[in-house]
C-alpha atoms as a PDB file:
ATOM      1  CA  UNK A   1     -16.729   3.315 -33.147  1.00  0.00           C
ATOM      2  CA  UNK A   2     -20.597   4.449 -33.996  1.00  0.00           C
ATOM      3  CA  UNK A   3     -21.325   3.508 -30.443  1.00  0.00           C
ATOM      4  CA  UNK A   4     -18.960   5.330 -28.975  1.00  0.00           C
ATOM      5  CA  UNK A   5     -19.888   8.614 -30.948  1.00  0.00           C
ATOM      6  CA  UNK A   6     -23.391   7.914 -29.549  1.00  0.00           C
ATOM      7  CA  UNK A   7     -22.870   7.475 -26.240  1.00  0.00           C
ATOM      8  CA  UNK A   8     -20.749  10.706 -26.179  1.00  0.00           C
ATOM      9  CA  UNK A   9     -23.368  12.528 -27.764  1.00  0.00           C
ATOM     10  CA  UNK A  10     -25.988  11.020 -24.986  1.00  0.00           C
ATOM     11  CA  UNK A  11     -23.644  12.183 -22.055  1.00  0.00           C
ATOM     12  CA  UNK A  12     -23.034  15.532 -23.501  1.00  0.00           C
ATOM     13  CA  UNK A  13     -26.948  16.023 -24.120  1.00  0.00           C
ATOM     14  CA  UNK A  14     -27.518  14.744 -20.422  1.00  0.00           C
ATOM     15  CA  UNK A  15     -24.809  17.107 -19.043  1.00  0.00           C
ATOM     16  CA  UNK A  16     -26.672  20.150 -20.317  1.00  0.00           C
ATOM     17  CA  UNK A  17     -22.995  21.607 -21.486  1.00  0.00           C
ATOM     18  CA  UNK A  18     -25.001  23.232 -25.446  1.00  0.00           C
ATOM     19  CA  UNK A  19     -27.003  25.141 -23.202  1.00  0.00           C
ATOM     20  CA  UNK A  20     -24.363  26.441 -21.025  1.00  0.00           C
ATOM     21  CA  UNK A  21     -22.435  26.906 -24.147  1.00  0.00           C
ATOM     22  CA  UNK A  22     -25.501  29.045 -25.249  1.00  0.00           C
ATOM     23  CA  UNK A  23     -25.002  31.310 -21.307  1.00  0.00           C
ATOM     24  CA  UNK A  24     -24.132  34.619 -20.969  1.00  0.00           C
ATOM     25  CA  UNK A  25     -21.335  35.456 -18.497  1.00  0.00           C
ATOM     26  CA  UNK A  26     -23.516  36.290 -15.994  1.00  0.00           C
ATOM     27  CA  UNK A  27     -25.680  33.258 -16.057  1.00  0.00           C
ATOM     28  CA  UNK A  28     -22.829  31.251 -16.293  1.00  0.00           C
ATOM     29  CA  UNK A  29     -21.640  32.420 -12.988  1.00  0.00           C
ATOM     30  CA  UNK A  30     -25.041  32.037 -11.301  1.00  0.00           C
ATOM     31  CA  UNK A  31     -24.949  28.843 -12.897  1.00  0.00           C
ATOM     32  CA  UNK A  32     -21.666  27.642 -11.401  1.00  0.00           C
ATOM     33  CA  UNK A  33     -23.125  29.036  -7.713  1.00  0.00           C
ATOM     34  CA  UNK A  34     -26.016  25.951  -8.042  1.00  0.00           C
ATOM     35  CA  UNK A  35     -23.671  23.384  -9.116  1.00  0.00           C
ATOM     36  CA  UNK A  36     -20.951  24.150  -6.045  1.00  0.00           C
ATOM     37  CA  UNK A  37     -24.230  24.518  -3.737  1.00  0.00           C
ATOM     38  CA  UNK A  38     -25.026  21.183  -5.003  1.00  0.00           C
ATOM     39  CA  UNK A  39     -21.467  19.742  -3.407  1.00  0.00           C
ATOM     40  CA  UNK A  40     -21.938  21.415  -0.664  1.00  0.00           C
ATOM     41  CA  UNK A  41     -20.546  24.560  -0.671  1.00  0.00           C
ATOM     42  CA  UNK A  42     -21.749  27.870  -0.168  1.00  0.00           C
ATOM     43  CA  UNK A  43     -21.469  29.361  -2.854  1.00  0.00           C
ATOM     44  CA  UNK A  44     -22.287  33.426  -3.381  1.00  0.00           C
ATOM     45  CA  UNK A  45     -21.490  35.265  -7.276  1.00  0.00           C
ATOM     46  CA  UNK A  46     -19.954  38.555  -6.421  1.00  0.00           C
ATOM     47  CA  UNK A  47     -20.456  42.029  -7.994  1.00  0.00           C
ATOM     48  CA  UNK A  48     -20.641  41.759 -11.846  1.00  0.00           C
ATOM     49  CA  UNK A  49     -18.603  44.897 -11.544  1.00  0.00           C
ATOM     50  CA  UNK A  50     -15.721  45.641  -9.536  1.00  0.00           C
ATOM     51  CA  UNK A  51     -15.662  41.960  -8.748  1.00  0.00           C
ATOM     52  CA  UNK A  52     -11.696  41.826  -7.514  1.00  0.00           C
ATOM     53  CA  UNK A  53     -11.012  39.022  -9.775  1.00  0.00           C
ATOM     54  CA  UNK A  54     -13.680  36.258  -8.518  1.00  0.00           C
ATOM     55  CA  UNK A  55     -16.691  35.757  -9.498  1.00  0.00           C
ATOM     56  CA  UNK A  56     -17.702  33.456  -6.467  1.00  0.00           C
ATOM     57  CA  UNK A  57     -16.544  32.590  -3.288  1.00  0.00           C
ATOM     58  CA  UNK A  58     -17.099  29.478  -1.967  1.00  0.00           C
ATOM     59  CA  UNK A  59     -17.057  28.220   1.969  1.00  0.00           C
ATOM     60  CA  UNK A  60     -16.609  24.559   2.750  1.00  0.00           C
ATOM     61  CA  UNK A  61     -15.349  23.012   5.990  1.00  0.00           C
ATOM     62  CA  UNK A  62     -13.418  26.766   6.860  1.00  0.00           C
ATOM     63  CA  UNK A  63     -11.892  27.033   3.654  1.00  0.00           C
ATOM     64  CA  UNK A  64     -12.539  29.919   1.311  1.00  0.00           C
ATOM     65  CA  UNK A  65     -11.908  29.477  -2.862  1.00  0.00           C
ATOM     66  CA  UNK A  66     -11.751  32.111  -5.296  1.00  0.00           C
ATOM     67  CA  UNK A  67     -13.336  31.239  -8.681  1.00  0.00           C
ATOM     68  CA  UNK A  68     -13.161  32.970 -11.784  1.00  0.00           C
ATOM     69  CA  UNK A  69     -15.659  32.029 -14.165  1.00  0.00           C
ATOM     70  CA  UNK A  70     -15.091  32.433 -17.965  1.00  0.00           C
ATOM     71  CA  UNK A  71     -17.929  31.168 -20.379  1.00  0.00           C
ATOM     72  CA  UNK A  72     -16.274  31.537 -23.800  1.00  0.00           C
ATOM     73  CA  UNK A  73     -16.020  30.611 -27.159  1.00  0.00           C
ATOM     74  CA  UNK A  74     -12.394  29.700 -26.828  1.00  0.00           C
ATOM     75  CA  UNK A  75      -9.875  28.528 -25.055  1.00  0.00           C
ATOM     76  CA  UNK A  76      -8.876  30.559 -21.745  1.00  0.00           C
ATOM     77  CA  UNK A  77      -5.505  32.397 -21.584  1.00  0.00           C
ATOM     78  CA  UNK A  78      -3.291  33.452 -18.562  1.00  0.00           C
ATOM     79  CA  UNK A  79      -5.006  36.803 -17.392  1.00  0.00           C
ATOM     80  CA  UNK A  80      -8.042  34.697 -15.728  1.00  0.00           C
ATOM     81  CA  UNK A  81      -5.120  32.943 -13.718  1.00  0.00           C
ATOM     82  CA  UNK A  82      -3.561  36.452 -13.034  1.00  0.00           C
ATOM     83  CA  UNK A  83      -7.006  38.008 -11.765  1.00  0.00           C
ATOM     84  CA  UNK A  84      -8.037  34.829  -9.932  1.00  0.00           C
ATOM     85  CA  UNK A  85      -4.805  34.329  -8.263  1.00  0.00           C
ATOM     86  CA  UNK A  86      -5.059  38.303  -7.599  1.00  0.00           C
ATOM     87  CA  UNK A  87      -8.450  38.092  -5.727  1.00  0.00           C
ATOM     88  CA  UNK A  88      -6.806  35.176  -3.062  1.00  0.00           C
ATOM     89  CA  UNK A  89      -5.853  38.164  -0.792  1.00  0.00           C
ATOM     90  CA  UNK A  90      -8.726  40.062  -1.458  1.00  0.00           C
ATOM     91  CA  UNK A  91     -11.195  37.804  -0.017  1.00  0.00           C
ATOM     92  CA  UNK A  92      -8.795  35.739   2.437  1.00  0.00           C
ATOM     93  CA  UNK A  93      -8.727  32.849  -0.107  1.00  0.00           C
ATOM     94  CA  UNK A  94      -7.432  29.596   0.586  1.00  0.00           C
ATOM     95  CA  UNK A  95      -7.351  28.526  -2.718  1.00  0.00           C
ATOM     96  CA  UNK A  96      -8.292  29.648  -6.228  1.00  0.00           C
ATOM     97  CA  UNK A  97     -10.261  27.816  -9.461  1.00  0.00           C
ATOM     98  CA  UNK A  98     -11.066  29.097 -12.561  1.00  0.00           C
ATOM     99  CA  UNK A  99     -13.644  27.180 -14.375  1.00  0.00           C
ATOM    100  CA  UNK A 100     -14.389  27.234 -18.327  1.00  0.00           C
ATOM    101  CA  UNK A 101     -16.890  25.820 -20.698  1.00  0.00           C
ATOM    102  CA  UNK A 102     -13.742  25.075 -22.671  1.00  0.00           C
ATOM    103  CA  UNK A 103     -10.137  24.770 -22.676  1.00  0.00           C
ATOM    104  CA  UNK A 104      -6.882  26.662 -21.570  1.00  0.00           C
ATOM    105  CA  UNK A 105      -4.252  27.397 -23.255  1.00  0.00           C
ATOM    106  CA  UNK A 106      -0.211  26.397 -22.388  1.00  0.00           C
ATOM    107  CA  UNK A 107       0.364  29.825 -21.123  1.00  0.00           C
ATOM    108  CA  UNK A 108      -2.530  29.391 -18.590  1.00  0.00           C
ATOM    109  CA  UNK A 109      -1.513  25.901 -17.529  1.00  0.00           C
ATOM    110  CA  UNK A 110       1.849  26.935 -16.904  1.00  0.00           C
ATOM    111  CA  UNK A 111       0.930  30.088 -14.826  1.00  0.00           C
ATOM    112  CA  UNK A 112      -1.910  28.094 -12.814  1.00  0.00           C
ATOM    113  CA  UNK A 113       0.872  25.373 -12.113  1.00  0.00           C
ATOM    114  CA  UNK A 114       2.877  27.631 -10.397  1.00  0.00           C
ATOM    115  CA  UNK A 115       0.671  29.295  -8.792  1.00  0.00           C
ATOM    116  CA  UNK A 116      -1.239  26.745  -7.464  1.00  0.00           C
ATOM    117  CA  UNK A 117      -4.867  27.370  -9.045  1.00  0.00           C
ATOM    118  CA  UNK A 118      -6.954  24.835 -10.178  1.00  0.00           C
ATOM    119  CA  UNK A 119      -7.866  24.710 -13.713  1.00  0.00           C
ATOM    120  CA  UNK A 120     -11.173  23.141 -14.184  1.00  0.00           C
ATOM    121  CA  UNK A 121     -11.868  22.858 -18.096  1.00  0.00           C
ATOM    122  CA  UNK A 122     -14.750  21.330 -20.514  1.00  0.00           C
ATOM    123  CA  UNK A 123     -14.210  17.629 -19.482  1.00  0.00           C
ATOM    124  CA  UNK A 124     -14.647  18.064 -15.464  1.00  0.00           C
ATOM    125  CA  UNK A 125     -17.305  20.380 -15.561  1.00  0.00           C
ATOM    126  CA  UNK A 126     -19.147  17.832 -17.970  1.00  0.00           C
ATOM    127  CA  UNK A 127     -18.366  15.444 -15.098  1.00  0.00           C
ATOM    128  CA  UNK A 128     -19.557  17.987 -12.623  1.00  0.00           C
ATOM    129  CA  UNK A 129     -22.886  18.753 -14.648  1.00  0.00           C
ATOM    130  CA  UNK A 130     -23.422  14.981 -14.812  1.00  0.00           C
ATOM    131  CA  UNK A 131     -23.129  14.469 -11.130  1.00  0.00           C
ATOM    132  CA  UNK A 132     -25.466  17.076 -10.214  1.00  0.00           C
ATOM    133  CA  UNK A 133     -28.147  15.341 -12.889  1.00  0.00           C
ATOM    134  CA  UNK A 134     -27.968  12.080 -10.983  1.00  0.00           C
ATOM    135  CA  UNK A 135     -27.873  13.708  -7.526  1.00  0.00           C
ATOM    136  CA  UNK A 136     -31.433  15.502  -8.678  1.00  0.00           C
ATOM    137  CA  UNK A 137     -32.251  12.328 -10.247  1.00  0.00           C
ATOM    138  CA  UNK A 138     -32.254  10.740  -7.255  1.00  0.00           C
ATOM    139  CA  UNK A 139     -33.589  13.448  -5.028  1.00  0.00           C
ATOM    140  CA  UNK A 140     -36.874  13.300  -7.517  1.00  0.00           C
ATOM    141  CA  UNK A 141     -37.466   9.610  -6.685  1.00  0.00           C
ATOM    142  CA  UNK A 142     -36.802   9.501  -3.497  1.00  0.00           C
ATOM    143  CA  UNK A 143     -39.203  12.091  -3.216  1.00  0.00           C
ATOM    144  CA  UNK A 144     -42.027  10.512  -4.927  1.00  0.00           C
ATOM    145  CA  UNK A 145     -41.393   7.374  -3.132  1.00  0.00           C
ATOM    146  CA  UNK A 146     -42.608   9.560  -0.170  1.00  0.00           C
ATOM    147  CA  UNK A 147     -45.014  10.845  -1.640  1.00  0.00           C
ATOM    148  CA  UNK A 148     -46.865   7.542  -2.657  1.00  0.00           C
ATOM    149  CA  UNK A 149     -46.331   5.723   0.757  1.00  0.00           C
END
């Protein structure tokens, strides 16, 4: 059980998530523009203000998502859904996300259900944050390889 505890606590120091816990909204989002860049999107953060209900818009083989970031303290209710679902149209969405450092509550998950919008909570952007590590990781070393050959 000890292990356990400790390997959780490794993965969530590794993933960076107590410093993006520690973000301001707007970092956040700036934030969440490198990780989709590192997937392969493009990614671009919108207008702090007068945003339309996304805070980025991301491109990927012709196919435009709306995402609605929301760095908080606790768990994420329906209006993100509501404005991220609102800014589709706006920006000729395909698709829309809204991403959290937390959770969402059953309002939220009901709403984003039948509207079709992703919810990506706590647990996948860990697994998002941890994937980007280890692509970096291995970007480093395969660049000092290089560089001492």
């Amino acid at each position: 059980m000890i292990m356990i505890g400790q390997k959780r606590a490794e993965r969530l120091k590794k993933s960076g998530i107590a410093e993006i816990d520690k973000m301001e909204g707007v970092q956040f989002e700036q934030y969440l523009g490198h990780l989709f860049r590192s997937q392969g999107y493009k990614a671009e953060v919108t207008q702090a203000a007068g945003d339309y209900g996304a805070d980025l818009v991301l491109s990927k083989d012709g196919k435009r998502i709306v995402v609605q970031a929301k760095r908080y303290g606790k768990n994420v209710g329906l209006k993100a859904v509501q404005e991220v679902r609102g800014a589709v149209s706006h920006y000729g969405a395909s698709a829309a996300w809204v991403v959290t450092n937390r959770d969402y509550t059953e309002q939220a998950y009901k709403l984003a259900k039948s509207n079709n919008v992703r919810l990506i909570g706590r647990e996948e952007l860990i697994e998002m944050l941890l994937q980007m590590s280890e692509k970096m990781t291995a970007a480093k070393k395969a660049n000092n390889t290089k560089t001492s050959a």
